[in-house]
PDB file of N, CA and C in Angstrom:
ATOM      1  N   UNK A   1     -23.563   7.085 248.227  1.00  0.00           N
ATOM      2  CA  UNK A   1     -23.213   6.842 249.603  1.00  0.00           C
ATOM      3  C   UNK A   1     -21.874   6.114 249.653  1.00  0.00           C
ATOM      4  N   UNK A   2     -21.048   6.578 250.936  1.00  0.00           N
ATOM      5  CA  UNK A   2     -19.719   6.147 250.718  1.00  0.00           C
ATOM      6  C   UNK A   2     -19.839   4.879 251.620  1.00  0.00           C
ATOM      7  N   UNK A   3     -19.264   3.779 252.029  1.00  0.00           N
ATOM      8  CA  UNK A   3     -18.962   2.858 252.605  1.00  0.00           C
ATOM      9  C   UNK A   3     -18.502   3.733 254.182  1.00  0.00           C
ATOM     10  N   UNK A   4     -19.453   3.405 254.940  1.00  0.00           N
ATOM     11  CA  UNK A   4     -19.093   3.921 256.647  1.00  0.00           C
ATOM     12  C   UNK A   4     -19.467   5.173 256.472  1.00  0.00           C
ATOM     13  N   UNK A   5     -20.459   5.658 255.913  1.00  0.00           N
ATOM     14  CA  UNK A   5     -20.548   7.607 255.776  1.00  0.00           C
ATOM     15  C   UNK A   5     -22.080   7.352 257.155  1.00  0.00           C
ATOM     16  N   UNK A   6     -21.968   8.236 257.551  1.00  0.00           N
ATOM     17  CA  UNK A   6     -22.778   8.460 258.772  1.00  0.00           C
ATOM     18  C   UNK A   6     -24.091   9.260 258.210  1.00  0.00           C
ATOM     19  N   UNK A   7     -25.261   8.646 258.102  1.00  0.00           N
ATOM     20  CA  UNK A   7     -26.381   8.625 258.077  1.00  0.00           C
ATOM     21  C   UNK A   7     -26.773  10.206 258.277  1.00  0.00           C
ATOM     22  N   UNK A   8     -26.984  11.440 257.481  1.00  0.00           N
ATOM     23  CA  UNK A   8     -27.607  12.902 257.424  1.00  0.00           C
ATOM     24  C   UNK A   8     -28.373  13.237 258.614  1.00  0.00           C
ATOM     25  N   UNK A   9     -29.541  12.110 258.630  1.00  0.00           N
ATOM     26  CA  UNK A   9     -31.082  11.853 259.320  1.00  0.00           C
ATOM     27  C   UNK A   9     -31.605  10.728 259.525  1.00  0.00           C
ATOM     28  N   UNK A  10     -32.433  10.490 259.890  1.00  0.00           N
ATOM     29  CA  UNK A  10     -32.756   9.455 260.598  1.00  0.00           C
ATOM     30  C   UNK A  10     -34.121   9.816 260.425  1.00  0.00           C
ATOM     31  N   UNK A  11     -35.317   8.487 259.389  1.00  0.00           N
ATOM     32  CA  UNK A  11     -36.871   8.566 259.399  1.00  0.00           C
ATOM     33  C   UNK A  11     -36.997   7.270 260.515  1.00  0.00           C
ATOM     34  N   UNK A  12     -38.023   7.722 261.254  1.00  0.00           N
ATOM     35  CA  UNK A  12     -38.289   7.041 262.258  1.00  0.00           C
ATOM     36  C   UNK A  12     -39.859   7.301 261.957  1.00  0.00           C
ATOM     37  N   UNK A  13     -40.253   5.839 261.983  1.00  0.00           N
ATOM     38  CA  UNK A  13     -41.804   5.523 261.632  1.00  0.00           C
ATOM     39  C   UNK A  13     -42.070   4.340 262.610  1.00  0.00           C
ATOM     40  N   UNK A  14     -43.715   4.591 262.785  1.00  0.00           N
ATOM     41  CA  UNK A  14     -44.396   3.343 263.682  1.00  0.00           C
ATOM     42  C   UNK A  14     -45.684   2.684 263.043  1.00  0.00           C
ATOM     43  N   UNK A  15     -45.434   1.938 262.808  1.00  0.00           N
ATOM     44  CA  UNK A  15     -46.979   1.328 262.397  1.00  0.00           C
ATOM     45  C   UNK A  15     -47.487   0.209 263.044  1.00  0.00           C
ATOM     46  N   UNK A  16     -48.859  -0.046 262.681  1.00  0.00           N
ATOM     47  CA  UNK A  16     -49.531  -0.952 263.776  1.00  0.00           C
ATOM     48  C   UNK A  16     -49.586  -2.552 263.234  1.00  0.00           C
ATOM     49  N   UNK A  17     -50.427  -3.572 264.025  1.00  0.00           N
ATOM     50  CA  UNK A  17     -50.464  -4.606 263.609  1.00  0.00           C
ATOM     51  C   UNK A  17     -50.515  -5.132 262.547  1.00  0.00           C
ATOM     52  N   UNK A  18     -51.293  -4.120 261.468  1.00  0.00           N
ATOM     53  CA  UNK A  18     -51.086  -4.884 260.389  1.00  0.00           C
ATOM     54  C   UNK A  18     -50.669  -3.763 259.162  1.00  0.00           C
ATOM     55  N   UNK A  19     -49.725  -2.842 259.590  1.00  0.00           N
ATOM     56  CA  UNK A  19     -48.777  -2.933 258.684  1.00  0.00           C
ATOM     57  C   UNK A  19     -48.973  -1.202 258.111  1.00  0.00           C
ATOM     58  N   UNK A  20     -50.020  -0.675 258.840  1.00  0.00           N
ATOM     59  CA  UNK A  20     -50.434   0.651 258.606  1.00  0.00           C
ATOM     60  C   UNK A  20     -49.749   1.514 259.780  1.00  0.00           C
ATOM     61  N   UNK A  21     -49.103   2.958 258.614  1.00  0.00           N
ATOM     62  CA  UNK A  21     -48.432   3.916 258.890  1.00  0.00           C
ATOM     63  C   UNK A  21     -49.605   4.860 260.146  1.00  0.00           C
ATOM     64  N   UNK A  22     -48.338   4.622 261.380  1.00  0.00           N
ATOM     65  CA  UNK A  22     -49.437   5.290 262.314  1.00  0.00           C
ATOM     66  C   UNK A  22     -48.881   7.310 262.412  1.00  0.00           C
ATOM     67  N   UNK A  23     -47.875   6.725 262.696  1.00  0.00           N
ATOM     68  CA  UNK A  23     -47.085   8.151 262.548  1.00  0.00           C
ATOM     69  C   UNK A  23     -45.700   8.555 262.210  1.00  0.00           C
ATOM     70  N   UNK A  24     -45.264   9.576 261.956  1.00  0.00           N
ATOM     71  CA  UNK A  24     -43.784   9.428 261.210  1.00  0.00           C
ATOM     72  C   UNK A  24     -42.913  10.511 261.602  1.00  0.00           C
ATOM     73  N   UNK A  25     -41.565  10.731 261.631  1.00  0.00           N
ATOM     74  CA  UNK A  25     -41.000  11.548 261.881  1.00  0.00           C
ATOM     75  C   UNK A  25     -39.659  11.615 261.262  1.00  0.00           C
ATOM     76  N   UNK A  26     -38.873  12.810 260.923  1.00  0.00           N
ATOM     77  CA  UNK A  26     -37.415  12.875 260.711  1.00  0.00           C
ATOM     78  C   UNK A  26     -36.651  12.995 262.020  1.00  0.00           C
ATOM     79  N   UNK A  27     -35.355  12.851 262.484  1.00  0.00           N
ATOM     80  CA  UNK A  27     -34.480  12.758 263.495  1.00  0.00           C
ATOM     81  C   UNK A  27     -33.108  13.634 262.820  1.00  0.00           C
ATOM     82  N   UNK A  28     -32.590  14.249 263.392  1.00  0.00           N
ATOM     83  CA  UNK A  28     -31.381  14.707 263.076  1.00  0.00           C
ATOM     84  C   UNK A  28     -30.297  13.538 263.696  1.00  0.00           C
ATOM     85  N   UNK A  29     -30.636  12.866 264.755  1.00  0.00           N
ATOM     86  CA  UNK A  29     -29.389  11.803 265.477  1.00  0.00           C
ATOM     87  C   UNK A  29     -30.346  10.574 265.924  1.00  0.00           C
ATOM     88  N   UNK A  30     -29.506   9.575 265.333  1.00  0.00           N
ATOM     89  CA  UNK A  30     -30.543   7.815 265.638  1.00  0.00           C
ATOM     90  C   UNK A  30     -30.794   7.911 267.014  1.00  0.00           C
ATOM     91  N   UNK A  31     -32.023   7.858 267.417  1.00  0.00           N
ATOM     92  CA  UNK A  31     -32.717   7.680 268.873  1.00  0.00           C
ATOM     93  C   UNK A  31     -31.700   6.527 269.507  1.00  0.00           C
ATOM     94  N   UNK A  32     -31.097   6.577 270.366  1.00  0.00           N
ATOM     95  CA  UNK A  32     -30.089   5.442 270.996  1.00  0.00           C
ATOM     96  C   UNK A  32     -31.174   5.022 271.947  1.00  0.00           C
ATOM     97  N   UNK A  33     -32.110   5.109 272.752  1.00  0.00           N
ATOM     98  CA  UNK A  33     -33.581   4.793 273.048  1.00  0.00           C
ATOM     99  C   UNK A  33     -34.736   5.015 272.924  1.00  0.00           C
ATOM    100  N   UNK A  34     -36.116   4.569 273.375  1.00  0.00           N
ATOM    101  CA  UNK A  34     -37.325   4.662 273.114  1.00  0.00           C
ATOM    102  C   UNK A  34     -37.979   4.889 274.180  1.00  0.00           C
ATOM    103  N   UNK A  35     -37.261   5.046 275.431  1.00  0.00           N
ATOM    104  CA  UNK A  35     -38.201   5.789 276.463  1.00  0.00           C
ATOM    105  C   UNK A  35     -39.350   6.865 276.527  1.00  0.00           C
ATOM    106  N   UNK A  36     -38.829   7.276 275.493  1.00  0.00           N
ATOM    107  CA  UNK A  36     -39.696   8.974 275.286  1.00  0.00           C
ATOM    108  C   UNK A  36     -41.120   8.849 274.848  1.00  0.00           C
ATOM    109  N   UNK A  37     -41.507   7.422 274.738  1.00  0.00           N
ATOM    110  CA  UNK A  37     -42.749   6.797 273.691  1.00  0.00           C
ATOM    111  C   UNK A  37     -43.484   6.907 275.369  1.00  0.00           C
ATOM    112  N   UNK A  38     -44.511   7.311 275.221  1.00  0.00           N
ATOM    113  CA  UNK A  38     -45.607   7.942 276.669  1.00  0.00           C
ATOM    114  C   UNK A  38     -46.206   6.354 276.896  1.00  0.00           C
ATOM    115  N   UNK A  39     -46.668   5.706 276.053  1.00  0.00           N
ATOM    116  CA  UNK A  39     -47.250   4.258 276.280  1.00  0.00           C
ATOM    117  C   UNK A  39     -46.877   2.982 276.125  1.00  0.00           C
ATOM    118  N   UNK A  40     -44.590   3.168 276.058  1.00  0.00           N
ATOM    119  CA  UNK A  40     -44.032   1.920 276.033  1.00  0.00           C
ATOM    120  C   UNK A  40     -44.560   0.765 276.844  1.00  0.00           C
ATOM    121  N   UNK A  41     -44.683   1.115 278.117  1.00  0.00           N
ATOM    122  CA  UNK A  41     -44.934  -0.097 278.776  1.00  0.00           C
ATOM    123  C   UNK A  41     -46.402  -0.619 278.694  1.00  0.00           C
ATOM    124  N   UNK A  42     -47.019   0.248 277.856  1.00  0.00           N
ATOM    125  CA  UNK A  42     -48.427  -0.436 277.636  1.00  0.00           C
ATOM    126  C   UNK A  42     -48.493  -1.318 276.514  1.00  0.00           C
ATOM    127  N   UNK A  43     -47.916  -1.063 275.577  1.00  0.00           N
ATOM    128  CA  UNK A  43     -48.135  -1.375 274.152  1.00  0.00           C
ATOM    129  C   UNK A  43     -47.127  -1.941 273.519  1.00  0.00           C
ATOM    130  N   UNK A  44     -47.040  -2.967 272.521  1.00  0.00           N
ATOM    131  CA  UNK A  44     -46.072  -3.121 271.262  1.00  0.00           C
ATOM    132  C   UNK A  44     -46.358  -1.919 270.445  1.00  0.00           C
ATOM    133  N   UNK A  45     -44.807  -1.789 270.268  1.00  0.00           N
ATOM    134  CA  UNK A  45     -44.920  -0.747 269.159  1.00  0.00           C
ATOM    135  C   UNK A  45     -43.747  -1.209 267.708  1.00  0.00           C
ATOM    136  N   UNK A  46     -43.940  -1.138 266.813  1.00  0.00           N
ATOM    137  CA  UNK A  46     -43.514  -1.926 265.552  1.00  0.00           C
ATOM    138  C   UNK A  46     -43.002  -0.353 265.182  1.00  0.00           C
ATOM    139  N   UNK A  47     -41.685  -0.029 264.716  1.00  0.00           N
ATOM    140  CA  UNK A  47     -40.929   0.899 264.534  1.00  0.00           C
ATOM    141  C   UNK A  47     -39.770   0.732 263.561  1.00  0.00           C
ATOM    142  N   UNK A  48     -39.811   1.460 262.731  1.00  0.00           N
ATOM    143  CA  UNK A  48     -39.162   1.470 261.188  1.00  0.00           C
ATOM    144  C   UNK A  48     -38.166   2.242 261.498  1.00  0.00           C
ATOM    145  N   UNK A  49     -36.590   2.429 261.959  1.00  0.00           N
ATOM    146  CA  UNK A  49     -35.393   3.572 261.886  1.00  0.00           C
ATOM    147  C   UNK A  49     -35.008   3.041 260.554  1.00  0.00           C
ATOM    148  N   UNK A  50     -34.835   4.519 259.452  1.00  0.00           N
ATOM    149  CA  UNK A  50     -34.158   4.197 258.180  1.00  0.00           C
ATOM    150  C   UNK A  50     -33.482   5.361 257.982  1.00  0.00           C
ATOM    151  N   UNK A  51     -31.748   5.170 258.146  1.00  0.00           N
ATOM    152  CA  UNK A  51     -31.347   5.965 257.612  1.00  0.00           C
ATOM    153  C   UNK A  51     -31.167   6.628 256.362  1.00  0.00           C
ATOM    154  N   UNK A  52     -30.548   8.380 256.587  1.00  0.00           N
ATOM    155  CA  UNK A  52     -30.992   9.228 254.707  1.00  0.00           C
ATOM    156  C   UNK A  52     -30.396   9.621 254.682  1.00  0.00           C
ATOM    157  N   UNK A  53     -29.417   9.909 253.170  1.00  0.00           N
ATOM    158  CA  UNK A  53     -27.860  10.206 253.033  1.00  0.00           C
ATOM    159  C   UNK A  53     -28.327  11.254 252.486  1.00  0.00           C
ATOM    160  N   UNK A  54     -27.613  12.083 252.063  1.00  0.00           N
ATOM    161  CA  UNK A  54     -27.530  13.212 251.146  1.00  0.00           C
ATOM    162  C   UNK A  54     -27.311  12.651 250.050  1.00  0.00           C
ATOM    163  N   UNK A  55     -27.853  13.434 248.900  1.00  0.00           N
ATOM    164  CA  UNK A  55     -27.447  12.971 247.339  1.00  0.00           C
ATOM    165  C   UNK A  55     -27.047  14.414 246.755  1.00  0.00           C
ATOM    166  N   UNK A  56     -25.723  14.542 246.985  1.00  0.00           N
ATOM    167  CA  UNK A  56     -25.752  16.078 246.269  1.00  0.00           C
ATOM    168  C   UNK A  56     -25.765  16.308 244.981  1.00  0.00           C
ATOM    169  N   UNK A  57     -25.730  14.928 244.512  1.00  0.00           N
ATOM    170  CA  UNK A  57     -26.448  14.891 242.956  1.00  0.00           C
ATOM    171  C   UNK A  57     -27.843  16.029 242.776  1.00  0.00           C
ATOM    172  N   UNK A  58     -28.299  15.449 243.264  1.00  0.00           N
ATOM    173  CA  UNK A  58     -29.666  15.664 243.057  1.00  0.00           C
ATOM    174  C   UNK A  58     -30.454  17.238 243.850  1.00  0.00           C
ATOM    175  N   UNK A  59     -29.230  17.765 244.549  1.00  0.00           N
ATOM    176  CA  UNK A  59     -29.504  19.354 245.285  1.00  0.00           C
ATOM    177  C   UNK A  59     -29.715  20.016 244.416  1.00  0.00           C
ATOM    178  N   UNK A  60     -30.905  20.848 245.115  1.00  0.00           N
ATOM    179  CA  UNK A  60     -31.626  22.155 244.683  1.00  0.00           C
ATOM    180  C   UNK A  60     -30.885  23.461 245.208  1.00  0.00           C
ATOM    181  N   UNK A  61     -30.690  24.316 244.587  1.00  0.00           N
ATOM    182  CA  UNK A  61     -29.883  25.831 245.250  1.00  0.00           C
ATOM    183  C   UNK A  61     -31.138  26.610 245.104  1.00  0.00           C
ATOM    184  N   UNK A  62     -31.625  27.422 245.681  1.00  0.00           N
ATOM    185  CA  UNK A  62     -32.198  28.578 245.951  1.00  0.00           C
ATOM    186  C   UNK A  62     -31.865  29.740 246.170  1.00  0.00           C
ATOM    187  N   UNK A  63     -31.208  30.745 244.935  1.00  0.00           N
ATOM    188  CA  UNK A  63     -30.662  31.553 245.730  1.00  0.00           C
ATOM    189  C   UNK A  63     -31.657  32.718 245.836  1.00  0.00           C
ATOM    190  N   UNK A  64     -31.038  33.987 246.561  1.00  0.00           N
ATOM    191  CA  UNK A  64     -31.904  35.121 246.216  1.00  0.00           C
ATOM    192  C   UNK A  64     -33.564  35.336 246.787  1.00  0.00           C
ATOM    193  N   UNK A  65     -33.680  34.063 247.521  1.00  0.00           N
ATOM    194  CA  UNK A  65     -35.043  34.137 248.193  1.00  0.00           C
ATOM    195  C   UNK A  65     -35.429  35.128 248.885  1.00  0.00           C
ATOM    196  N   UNK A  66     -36.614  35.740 249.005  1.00  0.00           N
ATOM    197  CA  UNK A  66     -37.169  37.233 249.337  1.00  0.00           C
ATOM    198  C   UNK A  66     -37.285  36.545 250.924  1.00  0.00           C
ATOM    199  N   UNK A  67     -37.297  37.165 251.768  1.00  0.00           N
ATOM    200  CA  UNK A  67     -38.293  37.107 252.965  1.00  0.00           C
ATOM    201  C   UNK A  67     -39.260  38.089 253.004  1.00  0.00           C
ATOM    202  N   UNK A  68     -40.327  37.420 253.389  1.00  0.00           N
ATOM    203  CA  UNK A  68     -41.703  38.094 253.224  1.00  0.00           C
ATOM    204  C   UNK A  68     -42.755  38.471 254.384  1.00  0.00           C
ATOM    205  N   UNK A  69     -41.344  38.355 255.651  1.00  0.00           N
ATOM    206  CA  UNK A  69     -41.357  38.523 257.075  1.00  0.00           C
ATOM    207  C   UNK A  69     -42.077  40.239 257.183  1.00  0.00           C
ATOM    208  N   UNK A  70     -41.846  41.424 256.494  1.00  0.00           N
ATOM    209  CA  UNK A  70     -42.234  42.228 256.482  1.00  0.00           C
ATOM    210  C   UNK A  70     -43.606  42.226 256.041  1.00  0.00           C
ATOM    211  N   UNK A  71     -43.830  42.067 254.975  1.00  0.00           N
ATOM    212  CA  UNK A  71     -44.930  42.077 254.436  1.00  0.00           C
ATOM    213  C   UNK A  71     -46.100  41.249 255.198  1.00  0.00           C
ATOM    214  N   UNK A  72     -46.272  40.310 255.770  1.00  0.00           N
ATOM    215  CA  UNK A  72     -46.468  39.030 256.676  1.00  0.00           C
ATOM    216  C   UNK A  72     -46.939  40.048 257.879  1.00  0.00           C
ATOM    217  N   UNK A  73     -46.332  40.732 258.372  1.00  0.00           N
ATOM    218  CA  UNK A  73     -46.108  41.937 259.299  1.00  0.00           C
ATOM    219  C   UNK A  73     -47.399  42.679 258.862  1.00  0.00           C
ATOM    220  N   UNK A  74     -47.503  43.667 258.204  1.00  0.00           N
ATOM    221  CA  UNK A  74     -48.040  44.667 257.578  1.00  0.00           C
ATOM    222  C   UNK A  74     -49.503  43.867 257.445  1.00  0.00           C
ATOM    223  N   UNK A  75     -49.881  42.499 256.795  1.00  0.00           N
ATOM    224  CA  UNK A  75     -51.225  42.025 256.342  1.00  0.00           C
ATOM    225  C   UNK A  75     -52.068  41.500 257.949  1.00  0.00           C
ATOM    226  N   UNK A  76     -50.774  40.964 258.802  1.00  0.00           N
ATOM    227  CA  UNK A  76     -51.587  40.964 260.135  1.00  0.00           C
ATOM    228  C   UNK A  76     -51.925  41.978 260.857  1.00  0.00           C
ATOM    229  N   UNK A  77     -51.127  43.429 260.955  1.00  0.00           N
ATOM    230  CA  UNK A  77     -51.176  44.492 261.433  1.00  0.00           C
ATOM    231  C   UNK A  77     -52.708  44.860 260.669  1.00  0.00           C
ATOM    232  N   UNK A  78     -52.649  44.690 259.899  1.00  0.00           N
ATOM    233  CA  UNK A  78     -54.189  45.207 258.691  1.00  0.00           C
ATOM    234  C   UNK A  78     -55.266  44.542 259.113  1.00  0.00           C
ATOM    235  N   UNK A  79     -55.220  43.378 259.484  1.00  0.00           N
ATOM    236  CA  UNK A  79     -56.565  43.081 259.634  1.00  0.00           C
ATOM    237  C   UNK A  79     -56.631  42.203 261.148  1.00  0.00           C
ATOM    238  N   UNK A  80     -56.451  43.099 261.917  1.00  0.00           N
ATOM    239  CA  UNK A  80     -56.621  42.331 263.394  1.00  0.00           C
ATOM    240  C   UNK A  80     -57.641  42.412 263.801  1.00  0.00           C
ATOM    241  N   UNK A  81     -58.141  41.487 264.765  1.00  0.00           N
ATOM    242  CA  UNK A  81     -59.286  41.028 265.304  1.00  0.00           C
ATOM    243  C   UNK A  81     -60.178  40.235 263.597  1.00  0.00           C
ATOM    244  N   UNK A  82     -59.517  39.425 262.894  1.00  0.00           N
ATOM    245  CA  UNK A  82     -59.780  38.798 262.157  1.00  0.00           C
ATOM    246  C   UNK A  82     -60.025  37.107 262.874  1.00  0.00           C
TER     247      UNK A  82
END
């Protein structure tokens, strides 16, 4: 990570009073608020933002991957009303 490099993603986690993972999520852009939470004004909510850099050290390439969108096709067409 470079000094001032802007954060890939964003894990955004909530856990409860004592310290247990309630639910979790990735973000493509840091939530600049928390309105969107359905029971803010009911509740404390204890919330973990941790930003995630890329390590292109450590990238995987995949090349040549099949899609299997056809075939996928063909096994539901085969057995409908399953």
């Amino acid at each position: 990570m470079q000094v001032g490099e802007t954060p890939y993603a964003w894990a955004l986690e909530e856990f409860d009073s004592k310290g247990n993972l309630i639910w979790s999520s990735m973000m493509l852009t840091r939530p600049k608020e928390l309105s969107w939470f359905r029971d803010l004004p009911n509740k404390k909510h204890n919330i973990l933002l941790t930003p995630l850099y890329k390590d292109e050290s450590k990238e995987e390439r995949l090349d040549g991957v099949k899609s299997y969108k056809e075939s996928t096709k063909r096994l539901v067409d085969a057995n409908t009303g399953l």
